[in-house]
C-alpha atoms as a PDB file:
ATOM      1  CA  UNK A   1      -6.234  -6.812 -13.161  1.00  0.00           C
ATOM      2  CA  UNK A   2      -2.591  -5.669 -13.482  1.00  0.00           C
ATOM      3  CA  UNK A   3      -1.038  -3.369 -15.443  1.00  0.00           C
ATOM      4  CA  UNK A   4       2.766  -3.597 -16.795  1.00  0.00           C
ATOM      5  CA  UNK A   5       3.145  -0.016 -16.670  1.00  0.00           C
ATOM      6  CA  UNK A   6       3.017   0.497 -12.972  1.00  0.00           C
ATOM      7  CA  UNK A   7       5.304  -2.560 -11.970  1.00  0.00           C
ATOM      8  CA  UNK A   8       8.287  -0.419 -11.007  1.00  0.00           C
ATOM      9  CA  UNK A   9       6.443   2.643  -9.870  1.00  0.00           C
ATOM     10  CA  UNK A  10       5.919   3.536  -6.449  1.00  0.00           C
ATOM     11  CA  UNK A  11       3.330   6.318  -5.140  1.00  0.00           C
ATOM     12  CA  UNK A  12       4.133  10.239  -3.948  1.00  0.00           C
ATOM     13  CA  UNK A  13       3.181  10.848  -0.700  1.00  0.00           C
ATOM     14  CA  UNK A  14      -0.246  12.456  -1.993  1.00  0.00           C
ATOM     15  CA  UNK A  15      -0.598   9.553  -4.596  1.00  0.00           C
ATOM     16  CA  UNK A  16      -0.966   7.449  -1.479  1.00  0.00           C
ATOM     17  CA  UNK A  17      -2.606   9.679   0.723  1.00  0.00           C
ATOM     18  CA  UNK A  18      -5.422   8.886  -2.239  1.00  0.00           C
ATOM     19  CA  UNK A  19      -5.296   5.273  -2.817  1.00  0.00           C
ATOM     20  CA  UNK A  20      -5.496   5.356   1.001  1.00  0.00           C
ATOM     21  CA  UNK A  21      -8.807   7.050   0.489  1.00  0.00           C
ATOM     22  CA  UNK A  22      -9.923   4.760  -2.621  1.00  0.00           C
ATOM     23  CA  UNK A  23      -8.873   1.394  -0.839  1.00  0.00           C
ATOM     24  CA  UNK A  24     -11.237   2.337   1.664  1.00  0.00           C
ATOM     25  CA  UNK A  25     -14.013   3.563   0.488  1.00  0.00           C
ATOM     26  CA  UNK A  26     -13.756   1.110  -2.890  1.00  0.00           C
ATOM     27  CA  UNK A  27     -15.137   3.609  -5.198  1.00  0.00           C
ATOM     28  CA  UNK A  28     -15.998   7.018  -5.191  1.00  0.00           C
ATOM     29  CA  UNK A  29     -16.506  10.225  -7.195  1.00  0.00           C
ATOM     30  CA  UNK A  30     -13.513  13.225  -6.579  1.00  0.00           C
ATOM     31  CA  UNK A  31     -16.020  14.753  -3.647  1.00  0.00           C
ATOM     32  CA  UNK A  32     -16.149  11.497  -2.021  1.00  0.00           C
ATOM     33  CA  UNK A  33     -12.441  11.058  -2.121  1.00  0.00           C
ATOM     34  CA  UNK A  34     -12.140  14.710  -0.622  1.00  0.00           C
ATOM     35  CA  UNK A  35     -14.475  14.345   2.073  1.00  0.00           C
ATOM     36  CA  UNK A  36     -12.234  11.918   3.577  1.00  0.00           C
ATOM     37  CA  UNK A  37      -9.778  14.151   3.713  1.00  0.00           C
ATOM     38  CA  UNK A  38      -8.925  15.885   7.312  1.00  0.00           C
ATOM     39  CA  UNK A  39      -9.071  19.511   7.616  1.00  0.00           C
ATOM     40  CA  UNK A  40      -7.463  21.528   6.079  1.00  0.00           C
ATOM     41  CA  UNK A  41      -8.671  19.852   2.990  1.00  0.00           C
ATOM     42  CA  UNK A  42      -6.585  19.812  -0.083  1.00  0.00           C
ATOM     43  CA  UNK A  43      -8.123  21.930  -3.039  1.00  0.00           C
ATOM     44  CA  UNK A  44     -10.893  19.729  -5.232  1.00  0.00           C
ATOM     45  CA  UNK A  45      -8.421  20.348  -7.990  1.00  0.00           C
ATOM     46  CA  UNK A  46      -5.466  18.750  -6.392  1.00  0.00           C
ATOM     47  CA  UNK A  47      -7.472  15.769  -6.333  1.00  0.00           C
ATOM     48  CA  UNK A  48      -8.863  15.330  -9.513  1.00  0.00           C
ATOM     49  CA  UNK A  49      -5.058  15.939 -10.973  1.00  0.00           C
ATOM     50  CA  UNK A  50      -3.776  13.150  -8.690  1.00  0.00           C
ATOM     51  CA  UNK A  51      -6.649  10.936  -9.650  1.00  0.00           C
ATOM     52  CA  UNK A  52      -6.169  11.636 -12.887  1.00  0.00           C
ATOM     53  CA  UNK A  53      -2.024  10.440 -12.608  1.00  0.00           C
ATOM     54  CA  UNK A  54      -3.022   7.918 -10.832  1.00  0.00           C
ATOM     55  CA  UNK A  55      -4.928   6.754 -13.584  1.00  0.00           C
ATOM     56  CA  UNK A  56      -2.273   7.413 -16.085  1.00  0.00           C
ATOM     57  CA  UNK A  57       0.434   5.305 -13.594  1.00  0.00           C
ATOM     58  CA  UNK A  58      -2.406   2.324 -13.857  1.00  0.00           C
ATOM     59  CA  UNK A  59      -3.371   2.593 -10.372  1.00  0.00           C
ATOM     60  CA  UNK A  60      -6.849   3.595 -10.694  1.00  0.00           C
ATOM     61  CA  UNK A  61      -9.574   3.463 -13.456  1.00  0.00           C
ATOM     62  CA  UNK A  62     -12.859   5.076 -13.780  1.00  0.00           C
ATOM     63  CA  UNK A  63     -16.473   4.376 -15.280  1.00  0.00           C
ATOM     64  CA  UNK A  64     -18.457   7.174 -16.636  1.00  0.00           C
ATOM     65  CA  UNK A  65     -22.024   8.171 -16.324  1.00  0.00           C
ATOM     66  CA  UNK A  66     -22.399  10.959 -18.351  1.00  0.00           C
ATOM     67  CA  UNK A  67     -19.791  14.316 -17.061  1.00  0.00           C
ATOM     68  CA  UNK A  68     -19.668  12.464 -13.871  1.00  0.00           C
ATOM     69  CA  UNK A  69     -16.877   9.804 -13.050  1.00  0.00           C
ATOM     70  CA  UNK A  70     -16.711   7.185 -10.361  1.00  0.00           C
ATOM     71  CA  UNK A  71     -12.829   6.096  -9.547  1.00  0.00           C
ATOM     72  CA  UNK A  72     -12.151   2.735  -8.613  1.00  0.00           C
ATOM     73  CA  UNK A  73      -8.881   1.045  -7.691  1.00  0.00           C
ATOM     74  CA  UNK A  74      -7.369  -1.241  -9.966  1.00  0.00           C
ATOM     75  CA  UNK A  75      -4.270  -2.433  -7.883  1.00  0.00           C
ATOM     76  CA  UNK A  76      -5.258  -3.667  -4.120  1.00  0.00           C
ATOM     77  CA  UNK A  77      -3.653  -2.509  -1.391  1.00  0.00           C
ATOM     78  CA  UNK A  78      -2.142  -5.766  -0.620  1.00  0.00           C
ATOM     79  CA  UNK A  79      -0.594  -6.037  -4.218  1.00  0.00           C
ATOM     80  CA  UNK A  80       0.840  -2.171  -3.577  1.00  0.00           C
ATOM     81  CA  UNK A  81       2.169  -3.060   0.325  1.00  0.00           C
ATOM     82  CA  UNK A  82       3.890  -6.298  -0.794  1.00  0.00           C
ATOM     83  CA  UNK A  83       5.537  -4.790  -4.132  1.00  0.00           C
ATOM     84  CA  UNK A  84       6.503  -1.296  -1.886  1.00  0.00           C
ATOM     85  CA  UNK A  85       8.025  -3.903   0.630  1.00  0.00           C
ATOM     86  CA  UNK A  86       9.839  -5.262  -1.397  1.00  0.00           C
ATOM     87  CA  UNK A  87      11.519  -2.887  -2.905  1.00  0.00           C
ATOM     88  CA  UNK A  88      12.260  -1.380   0.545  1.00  0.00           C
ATOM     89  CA  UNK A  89      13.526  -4.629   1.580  1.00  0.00           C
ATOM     90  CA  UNK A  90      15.682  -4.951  -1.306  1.00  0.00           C
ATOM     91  CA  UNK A  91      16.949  -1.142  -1.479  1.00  0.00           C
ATOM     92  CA  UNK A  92      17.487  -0.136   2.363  1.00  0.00           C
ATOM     93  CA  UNK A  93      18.332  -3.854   3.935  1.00  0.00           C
ATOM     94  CA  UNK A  94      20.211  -6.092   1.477  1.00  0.00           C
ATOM     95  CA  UNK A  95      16.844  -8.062   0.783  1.00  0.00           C
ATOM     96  CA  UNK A  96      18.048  -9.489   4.176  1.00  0.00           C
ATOM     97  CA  UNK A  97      15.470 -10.017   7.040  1.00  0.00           C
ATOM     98  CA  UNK A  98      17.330 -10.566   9.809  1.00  0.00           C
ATOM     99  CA  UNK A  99      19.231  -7.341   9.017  1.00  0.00           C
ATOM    100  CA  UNK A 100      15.271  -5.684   8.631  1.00  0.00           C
ATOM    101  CA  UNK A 101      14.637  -6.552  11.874  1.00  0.00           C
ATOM    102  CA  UNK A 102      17.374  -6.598  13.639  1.00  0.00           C
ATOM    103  CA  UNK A 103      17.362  -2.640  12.573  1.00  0.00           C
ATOM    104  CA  UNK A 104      13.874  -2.326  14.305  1.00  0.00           C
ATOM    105  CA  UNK A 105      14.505  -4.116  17.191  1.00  0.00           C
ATOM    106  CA  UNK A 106      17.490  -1.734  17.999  1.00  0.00           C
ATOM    107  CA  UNK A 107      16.006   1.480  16.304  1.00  0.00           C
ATOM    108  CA  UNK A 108      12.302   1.270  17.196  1.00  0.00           C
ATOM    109  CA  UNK A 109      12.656  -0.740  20.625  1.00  0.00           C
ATOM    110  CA  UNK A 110       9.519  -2.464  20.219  1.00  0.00           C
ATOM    111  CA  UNK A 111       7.821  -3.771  23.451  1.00  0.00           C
ATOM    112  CA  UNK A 112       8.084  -7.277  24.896  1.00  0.00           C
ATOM    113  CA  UNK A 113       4.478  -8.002  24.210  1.00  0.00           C
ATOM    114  CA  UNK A 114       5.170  -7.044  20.741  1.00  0.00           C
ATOM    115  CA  UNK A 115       8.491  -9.157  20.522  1.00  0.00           C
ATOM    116  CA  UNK A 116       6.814 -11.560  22.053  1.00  0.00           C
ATOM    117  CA  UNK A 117       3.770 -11.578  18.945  1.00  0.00           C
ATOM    118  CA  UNK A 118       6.203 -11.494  16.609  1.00  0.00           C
ATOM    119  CA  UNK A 119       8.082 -14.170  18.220  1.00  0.00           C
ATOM    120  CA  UNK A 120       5.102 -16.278  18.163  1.00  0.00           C
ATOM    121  CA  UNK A 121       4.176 -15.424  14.570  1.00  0.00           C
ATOM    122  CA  UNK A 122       7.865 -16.342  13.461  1.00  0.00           C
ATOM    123  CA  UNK A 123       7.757 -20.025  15.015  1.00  0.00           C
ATOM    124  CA  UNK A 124       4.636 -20.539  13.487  1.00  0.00           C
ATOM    125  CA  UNK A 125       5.934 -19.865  10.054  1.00  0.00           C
ATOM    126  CA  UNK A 126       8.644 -22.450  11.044  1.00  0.00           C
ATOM    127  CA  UNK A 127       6.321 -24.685  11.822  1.00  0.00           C
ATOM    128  CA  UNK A 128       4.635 -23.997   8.588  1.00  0.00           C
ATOM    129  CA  UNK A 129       7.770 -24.025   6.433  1.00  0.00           C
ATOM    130  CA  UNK A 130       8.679 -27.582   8.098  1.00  0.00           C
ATOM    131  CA  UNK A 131       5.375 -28.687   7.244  1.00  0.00           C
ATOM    132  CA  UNK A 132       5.460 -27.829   3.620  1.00  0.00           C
ATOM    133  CA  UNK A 133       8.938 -29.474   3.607  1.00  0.00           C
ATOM    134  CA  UNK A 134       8.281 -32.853   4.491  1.00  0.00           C
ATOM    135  CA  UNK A 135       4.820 -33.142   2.450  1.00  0.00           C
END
């Protein structure tokens, strides 16, 4: 289900730090949510008021059984990463790859095994892409 509010918005830290908690667990009541919390553990009330924003944003929804409500997710955390990406993409690199990587290659100094995954990921999307072409 998606919602046409929440399109452009992106998640506070502790908006996150929740639908972290949600993605996982699928569905939950506020105490389940804080239980997954490390310690020190936020105040019950901090969590209920981000649910509840969250809610308001379009992230999450909730069904009812009686005073009681169980929060569910109604954007996946694929849906989130992707759009967040994105927009990272877009704001910090130019929507450029090459200059994305080329930033974390230098900044992050990845290892050779991990160049060397990422390498082998790459070519396979070439292949892919080449594939796709000529069908």
């Amino acid at each position: 289900m998606k919602n046409q509010r929440q399109s452009n918005l992106e998640l506070t830290r502790a908006e996150e730090q929740v639908m972290q908690v949600l993605w996982k667990i699928e569905k939950g009541v506020i105490h389940d949510i804080l239980q997954r919390f490390p310690d020190p553990k936020p105040a019950y009330n901090t969590i209920s008021t981000i649910v509840r924003i969250l809610e308001q944003k379009g992230f999450v929804n909730h069904k009812a059984y009686g005073r009681t409500y169980e929060y569910f997710p109604l954007v996946q955390r694929s849906e989130y990463t992707r759009r967040y990406l994105g927009n990272f993409l877009q704001n910090y690199f130019g929507n450029s790859f090459k200059s994305l990587a080329s930033f974390f290659a230098r900044e992050e100094k990845p290892s050779l095994q991990e160049l060397e995954e990422i390498l082998k990921i790459i070519n396979q999307e070439i292949t892919n892409q080449k594939n796709r072409h000529n069908e």
